[in-house]
Protein backbone atom coordinates (compact mmCIF):
# COMPACT_ATOMS: atom_id res chain seq x y z
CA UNK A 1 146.72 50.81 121.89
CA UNK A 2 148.33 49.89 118.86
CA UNK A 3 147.97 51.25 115.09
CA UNK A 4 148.23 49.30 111.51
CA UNK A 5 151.72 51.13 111.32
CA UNK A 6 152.96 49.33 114.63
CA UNK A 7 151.85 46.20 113.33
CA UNK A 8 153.03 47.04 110.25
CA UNK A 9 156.69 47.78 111.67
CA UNK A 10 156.62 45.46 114.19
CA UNK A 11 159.62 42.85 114.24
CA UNK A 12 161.16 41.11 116.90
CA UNK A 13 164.95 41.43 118.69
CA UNK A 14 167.43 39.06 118.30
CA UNK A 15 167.57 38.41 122.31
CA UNK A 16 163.83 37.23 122.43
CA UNK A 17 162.31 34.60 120.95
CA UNK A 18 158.99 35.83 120.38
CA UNK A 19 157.89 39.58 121.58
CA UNK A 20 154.32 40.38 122.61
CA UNK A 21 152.81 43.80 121.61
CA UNK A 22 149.64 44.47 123.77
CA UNK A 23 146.38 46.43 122.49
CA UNK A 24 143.59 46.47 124.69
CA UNK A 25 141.13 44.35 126.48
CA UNK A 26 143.56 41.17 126.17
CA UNK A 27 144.16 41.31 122.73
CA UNK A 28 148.29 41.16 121.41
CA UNK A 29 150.00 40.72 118.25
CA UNK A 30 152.81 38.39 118.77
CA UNK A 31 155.80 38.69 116.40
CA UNK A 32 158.11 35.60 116.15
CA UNK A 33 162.38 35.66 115.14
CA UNK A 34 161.10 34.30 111.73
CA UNK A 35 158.78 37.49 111.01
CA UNK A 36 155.29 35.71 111.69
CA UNK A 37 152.78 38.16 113.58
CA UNK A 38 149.91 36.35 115.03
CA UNK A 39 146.74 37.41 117.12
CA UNK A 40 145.47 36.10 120.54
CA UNK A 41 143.55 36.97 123.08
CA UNK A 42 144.38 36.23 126.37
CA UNK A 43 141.64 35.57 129.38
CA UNK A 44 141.40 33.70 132.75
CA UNK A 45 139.03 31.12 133.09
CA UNK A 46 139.00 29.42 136.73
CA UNK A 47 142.26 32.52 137.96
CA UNK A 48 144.41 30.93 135.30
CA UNK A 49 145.60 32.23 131.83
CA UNK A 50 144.35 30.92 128.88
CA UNK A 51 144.70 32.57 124.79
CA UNK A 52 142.57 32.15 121.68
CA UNK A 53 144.17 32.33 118.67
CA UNK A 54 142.01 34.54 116.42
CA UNK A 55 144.47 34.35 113.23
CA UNK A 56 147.22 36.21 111.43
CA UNK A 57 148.46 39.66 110.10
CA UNK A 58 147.79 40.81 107.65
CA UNK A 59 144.76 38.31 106.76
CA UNK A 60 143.23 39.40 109.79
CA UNK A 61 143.94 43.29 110.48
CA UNK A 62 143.76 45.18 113.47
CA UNK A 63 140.64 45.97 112.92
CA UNK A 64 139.09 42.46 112.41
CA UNK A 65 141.02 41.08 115.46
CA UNK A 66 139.12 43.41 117.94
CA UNK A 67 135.87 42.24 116.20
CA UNK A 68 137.05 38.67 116.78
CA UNK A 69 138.12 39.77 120.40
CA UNK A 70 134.86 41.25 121.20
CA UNK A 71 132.90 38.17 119.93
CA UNK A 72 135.33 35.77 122.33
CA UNK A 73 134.44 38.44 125.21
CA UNK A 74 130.72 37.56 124.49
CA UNK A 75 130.67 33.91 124.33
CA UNK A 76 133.00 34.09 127.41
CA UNK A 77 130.28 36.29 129.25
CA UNK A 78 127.54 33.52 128.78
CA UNK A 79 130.08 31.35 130.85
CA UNK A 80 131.41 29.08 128.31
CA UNK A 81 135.53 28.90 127.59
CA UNK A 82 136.07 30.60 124.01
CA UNK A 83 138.66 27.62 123.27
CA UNK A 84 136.34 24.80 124.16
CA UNK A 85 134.16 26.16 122.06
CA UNK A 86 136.78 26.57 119.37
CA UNK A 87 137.11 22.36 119.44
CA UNK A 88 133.96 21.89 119.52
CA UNK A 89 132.96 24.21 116.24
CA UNK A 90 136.55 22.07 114.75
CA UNK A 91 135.27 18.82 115.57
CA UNK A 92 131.29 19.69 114.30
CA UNK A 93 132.48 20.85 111.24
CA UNK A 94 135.13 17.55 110.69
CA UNK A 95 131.93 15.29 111.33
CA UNK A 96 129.71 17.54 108.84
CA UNK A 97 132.03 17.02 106.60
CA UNK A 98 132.60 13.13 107.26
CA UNK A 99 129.13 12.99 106.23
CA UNK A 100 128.83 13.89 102.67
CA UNK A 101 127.60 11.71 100.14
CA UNK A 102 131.37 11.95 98.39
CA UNK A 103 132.94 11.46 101.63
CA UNK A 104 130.75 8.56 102.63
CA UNK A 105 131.39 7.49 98.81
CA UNK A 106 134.85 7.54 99.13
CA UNK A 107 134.78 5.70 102.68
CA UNK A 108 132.71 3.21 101.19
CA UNK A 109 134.88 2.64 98.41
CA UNK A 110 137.80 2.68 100.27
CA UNK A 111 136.23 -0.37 102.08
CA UNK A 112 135.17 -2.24 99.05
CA UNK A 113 138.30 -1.45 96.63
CA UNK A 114 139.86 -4.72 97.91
CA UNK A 115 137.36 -7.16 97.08
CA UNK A 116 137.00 -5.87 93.32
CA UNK A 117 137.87 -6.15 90.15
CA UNK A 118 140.25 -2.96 89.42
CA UNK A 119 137.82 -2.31 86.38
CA UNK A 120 134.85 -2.15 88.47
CA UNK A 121 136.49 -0.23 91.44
CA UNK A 122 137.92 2.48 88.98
CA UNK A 123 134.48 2.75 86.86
CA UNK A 124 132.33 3.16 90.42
CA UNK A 125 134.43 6.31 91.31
CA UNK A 126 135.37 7.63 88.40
CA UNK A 127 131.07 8.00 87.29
CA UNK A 128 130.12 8.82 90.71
CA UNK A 129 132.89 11.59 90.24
CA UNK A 130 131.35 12.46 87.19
CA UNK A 131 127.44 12.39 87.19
CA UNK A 132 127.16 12.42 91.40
CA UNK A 133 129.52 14.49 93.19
CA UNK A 134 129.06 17.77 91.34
CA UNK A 135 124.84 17.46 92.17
CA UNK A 136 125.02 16.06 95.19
CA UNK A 137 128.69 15.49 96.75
CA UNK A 138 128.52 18.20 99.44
CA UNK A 139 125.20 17.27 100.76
CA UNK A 140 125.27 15.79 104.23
CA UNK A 141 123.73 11.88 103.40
CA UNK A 142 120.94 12.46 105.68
CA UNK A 143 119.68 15.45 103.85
CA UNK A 144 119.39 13.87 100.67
CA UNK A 145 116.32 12.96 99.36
CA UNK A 146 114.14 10.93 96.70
CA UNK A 147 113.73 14.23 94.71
CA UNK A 148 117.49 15.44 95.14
CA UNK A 149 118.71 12.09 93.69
CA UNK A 150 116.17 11.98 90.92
CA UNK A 151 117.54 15.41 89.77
CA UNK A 152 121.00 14.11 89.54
CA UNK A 153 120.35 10.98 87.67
CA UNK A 154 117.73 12.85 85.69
CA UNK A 155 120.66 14.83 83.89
CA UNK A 156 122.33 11.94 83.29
CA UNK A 157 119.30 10.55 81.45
CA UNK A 158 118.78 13.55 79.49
CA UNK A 159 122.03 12.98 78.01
CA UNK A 160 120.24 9.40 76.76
CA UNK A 161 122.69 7.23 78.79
CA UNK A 162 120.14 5.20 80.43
CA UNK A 163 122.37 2.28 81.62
CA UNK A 164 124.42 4.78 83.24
CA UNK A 165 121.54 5.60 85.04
CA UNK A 166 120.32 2.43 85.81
CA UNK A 167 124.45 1.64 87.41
CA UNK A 168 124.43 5.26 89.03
CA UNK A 169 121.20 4.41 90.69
CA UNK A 170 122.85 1.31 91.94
CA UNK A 171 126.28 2.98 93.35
CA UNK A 172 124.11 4.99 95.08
CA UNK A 173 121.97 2.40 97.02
CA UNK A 174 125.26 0.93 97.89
CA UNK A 175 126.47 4.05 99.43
CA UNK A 176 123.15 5.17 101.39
CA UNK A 177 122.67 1.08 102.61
CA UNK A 178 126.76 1.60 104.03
CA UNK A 179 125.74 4.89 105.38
CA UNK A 180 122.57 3.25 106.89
CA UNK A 181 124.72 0.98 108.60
CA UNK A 182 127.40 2.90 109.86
CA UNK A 183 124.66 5.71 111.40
CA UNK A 184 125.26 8.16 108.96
CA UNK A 185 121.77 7.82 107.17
CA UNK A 186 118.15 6.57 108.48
CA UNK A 187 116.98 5.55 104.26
CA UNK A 188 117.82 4.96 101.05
CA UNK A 189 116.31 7.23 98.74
CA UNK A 190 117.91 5.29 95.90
CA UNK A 191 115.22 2.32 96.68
CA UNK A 192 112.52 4.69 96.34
CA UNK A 193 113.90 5.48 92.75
CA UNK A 194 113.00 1.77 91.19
CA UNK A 195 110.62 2.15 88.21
CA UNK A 196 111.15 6.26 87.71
CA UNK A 197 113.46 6.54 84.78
CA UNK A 198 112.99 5.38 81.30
CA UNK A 199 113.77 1.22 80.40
CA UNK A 200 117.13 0.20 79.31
CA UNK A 201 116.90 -1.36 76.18
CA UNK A 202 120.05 -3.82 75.63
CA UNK A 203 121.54 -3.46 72.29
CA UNK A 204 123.11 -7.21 71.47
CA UNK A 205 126.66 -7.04 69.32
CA UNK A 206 126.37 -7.06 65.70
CA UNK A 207 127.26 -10.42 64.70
CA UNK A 208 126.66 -13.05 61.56
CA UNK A 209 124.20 -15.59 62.39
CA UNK A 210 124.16 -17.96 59.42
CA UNK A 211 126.23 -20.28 57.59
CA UNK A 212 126.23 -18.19 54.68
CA UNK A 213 126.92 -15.18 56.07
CA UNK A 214 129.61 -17.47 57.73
CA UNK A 215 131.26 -18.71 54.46
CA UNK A 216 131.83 -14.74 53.43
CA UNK A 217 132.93 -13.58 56.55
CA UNK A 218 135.05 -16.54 56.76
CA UNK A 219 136.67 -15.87 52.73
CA UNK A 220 137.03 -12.49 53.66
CA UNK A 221 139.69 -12.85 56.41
CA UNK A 222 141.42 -15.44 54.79
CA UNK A 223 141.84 -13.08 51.62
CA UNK A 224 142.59 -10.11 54.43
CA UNK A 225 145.43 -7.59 52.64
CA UNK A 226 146.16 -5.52 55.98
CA UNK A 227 148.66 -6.74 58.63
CA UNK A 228 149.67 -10.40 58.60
CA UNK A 229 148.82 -10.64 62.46
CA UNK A 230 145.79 -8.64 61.97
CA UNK A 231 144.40 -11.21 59.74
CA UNK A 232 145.77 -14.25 61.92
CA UNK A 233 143.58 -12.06 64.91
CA UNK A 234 140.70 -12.47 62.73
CA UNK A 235 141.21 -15.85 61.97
CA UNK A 236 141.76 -16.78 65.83
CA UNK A 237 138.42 -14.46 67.00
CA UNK A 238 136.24 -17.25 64.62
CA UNK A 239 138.16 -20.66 65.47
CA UNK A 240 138.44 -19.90 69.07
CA UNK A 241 135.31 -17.42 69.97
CA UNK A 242 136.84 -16.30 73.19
CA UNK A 243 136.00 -12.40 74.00
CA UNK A 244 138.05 -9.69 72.12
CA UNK A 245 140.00 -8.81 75.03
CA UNK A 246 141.59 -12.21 75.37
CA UNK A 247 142.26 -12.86 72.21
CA UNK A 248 143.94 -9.22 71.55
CA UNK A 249 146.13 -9.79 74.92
CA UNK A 250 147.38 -13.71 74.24
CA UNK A 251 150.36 -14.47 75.34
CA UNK A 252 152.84 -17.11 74.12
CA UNK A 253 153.46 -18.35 77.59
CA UNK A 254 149.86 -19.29 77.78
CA UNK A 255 149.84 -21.44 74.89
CA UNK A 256 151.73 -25.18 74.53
CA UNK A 257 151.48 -25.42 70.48
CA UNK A 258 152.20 -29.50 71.03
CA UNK A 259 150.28 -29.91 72.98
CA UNK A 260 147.20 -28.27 71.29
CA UNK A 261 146.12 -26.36 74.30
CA UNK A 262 145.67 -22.42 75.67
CA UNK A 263 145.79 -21.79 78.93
CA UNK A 264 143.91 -18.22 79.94
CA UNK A 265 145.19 -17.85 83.56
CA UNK A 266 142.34 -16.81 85.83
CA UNK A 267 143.29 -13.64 86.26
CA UNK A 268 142.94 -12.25 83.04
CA UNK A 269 139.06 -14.02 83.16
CA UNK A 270 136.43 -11.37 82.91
CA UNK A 271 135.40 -12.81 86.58
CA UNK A 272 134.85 -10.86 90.10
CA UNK A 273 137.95 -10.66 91.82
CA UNK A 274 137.41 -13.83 94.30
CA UNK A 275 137.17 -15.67 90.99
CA UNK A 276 140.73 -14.09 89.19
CA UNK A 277 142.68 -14.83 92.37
CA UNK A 278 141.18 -18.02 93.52
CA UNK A 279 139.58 -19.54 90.39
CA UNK A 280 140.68 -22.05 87.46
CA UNK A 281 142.21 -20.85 84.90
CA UNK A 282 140.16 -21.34 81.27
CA UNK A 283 141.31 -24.11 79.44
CA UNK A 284 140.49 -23.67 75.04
CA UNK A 285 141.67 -26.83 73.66
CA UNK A 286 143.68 -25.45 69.91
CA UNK A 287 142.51 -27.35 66.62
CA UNK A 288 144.73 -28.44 63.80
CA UNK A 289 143.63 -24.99 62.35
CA UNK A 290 144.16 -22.68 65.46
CA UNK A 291 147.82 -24.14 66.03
CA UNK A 292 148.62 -24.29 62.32
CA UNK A 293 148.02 -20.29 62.60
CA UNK A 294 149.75 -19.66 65.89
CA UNK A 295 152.48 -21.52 63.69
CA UNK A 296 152.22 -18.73 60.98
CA UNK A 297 152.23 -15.88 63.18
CA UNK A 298 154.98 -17.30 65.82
CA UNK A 299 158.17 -16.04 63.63
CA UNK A 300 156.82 -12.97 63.57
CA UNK A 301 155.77 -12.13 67.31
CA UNK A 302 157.44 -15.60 68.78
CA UNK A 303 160.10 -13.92 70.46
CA UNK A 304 158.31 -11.46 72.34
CA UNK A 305 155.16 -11.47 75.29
CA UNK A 306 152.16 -11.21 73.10
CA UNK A 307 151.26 -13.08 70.18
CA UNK A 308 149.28 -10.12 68.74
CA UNK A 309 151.94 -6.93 69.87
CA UNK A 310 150.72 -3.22 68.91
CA UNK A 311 152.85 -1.84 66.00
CA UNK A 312 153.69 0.98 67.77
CA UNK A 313 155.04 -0.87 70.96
CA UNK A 314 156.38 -3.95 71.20
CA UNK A 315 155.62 -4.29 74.89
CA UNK A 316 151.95 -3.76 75.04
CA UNK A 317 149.31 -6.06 73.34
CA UNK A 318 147.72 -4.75 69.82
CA UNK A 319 144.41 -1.89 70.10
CA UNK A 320 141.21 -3.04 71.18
CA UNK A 321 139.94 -1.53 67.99
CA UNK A 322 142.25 -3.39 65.57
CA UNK A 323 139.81 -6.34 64.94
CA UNK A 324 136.69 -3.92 64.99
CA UNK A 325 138.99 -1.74 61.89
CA UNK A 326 139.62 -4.60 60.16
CA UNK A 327 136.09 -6.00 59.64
CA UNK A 328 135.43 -2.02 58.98
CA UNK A 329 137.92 -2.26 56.29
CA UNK A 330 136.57 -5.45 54.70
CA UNK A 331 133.37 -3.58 54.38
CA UNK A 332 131.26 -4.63 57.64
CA UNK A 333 129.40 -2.05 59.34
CA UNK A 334 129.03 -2.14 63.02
CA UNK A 335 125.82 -2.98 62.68
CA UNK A 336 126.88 -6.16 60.79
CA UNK A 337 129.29 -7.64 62.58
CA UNK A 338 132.04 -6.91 65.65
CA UNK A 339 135.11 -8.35 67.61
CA UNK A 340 132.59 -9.72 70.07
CA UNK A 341 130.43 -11.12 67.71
CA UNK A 342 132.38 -13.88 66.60
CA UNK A 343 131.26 -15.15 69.94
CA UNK A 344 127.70 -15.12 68.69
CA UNK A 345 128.46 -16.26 65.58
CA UNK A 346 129.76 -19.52 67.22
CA UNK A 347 126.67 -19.88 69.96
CA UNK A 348 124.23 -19.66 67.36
CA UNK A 349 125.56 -20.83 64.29
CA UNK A 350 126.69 -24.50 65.83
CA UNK A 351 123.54 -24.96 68.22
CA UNK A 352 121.46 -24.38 65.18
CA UNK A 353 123.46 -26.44 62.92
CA UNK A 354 125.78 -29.30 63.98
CA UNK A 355 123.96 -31.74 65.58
CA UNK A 356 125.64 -33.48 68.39
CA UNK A 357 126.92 -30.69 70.07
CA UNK A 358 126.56 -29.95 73.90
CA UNK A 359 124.79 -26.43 74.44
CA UNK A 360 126.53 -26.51 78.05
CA UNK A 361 130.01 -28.19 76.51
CA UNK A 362 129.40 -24.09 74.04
CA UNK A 363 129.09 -22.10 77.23
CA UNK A 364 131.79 -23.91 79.46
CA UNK A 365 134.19 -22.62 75.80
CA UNK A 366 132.56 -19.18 75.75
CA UNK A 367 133.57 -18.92 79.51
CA UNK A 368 129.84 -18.38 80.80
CA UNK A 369 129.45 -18.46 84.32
CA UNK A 370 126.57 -21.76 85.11
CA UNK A 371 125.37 -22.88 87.62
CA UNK A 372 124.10 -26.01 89.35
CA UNK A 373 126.68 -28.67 89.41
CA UNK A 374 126.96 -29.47 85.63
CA UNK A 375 127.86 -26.16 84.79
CA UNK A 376 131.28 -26.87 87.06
CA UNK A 377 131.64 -30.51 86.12
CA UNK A 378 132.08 -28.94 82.19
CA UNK A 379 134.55 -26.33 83.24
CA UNK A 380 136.98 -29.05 84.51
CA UNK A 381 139.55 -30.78 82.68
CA UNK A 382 138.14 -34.03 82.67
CA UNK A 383 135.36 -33.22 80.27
CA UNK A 384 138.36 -31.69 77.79
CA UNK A 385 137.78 -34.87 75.23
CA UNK A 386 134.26 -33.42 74.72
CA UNK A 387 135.33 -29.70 74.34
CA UNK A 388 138.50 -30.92 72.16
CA UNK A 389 135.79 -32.36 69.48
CA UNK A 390 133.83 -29.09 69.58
CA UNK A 391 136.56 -27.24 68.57
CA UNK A 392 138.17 -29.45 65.98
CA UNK A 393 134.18 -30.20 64.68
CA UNK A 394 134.08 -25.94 64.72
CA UNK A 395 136.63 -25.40 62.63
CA UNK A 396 136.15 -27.93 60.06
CA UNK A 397 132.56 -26.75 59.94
CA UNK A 398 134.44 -23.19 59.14
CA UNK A 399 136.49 -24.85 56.99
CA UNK A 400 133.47 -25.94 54.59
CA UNK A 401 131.73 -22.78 55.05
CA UNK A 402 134.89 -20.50 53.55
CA UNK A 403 135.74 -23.11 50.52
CA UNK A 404 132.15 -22.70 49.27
CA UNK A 405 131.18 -26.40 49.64
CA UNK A 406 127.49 -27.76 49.91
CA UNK A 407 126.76 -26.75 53.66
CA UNK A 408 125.36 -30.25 54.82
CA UNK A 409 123.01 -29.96 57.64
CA UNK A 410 125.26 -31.81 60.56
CA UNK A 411 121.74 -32.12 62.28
CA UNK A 412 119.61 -33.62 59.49
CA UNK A 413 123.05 -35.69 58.67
């Protein structure tokens, strides 16, 4: 029988490749050229030889390797092969594992990935991540219950971030419906979760919503000391409404100065991802005003991708925050007014007060998704002479509200 020295000691000679050195009751330590020592026991199911690995020295001592050996012996008595049953435990424990909620997540998402927006693929894993697989991740699907998930999203509620709750709830369903229909779930606890948490209540951008207000927003840009592009970005956000993240990422390519017109391709569209690859792009005709300050800031950024570049890099557009600090800077709160709410500024402001104006011709500019087939026949270019006039009537309108002129009601005009 052997000892921890001879294991210890044990090496192999040049002239073998692998030596054997025997203990008792078919266990053996085999020693390879390389210096690896490895236990098996060695049996004879149906006359012929057959070895189960039980591991390696040191990890598994001397000791631990007749425990192992003994266990084998015992399964083998009750007539089942030790190495069968060695697969079988392998493959159990590869399907257990299959069917977690984060492996089922990450299956799922896997699946999905393609037919999404990167934004929306990247934020459904990175909060499920986050908020799901630290509660719940290791939990077989089919274990996981109403209560379970309510725990989860209940800490995520604490933390008052109820509309993360409301999209973790979501992810969820998605997951437990794919794991319903793949077999790896019989419910969705998620469904039974409708109505339990407290109500979302959506918080609208700060934005000015009068003429007034309008005018002194309007003075204040145009009397902006900070960056020259800055204040052209300001300028642009008002005459053109379009959301922040277009306007900050404009490139010169996109825009034909003659011909009065920017071009948004579709993929840069806040759209699903069917609609950036297979959609239109969105056409925002350019008044006199808009190209006479894409004129002003075109020496300065003309030469490069973006008409509004980051000061610190050349090659990447200017901060998301760079509007938002501005309007900080000319002494509007956030609760006052922000990049997006030049968007609502234009909605209401021109519905309310220039008569003549198209609510649909407003949305088909502000890049609304409507439906029905008017909603389609505005976004086409066809129906440009109509959203050329809304522009050019916008930005005079602007125009009269900055100098400080009698505001004439368009609609009572």
């Amino acid at each position: 029988m052997l000892t921890d020295a001879d294991c210890r000691n044990a090496t192999c000679p040049p002239e073998l490749k692998r030596r054997r050195l025997t203990d008792s009751g078919g266990l053996y330590l085999e020693v390879s050229q390389a210096g690896a020592k490895r236990w098996f026991w060695k049996f004879y199911p149906d006359g012929k030889e057959s070895r189960l690995a039980l591991g390696s020295y040191p990890e598994v001592t001397l000791k631990a390797a007749r425990n192992a050996r003994d266990d084998a012996r015992k399964v083998r008595r009750t007539g089942v092969n030790p190495v069968q049953a060695r697969r079988a435990e392998i493959i159990a424990n590869r399907a257990s594992s299959a069917m977690t909620f984060k492996a089922v997540t990450e299956e799922y998402h896997g699946k999905k990935v393609a037919n999404w927006s990167k934004v929306h693929a990247a934020q459904f894993l990175r909060c499920c991540e986050k908020d799901l697989f630290p509660w719940i991740g290791t939990l077989p699907l089919r274990d996981i219950s109403a209560p379970v998930l309510l725990n989860a999203l209940r800490r995520v509620e604490a933390r008052g971030a109820t509309q993360l709750v409301r999209d973790l709830r979501e992810f969820a369903g998605q997951v437990f419906n794919y794991g319903i229909h793949t077999g790896k779930c019989d419910s969705n606890p998620a469904r039974d979760l409708v109505g339990a948490f407290k109500t979302h209540t959506v918080k609208h951008m700060a934005a000015v919503l009068t003429p007034t207000k309008a005018g002194e927003l309007m003075r204040a840009i145009s009397s902006y000391q900070g960056q020259p592009t800055t204040r052209i970005a300001l300028m642009l956000s008002a005459l053109l409404f379009q959301r922040p993240g277009n306007i900050r990422s404009l490139e010169w390519a996109w825009i034909d100065l003659d011909g009065a017109m920017l071009t948004i391709p579709a993929a840069e569209m806040k759209r699903a991802k069917a609609g950036k690859l297979n959609g239109r792009p969105h056409l925002v005709p350019l008044s006199t005003q808009a190209v006479a300050a894409l004129r002003e800031v075109q020496p300065l950024t003309g030469h490069g991708r973006y008409v509004f570049r980051s000061l610190r890099t050349g090659d990447k557009p200017m901060s998301e925050n760079t509007v938002n600090a501005a309007l900080r800077g000319m002494g509007y709160s956030k609760d006052e007014m922000t990049a997006h709410g030049f968007r609502a500024m234009a909605r209401t402001i021109m519905v309310e007060n220039i008569a003549g104006i198209d609510p649909d011709v407003i949305e088909a500019q502000l890049a609304h998704v409507k439906t029905g087939p008017l909603g389609s026949a505005y976004d086409r270019a066809e129906y440009m002479t109509k959203r050329k006039w809304l522009m050019q009537t916008w930005a005079d309108y602007l125009d009269q509200l900055r100098v400080g002129a009698q505001v004439i009601d368009f609609r009572a005009a």
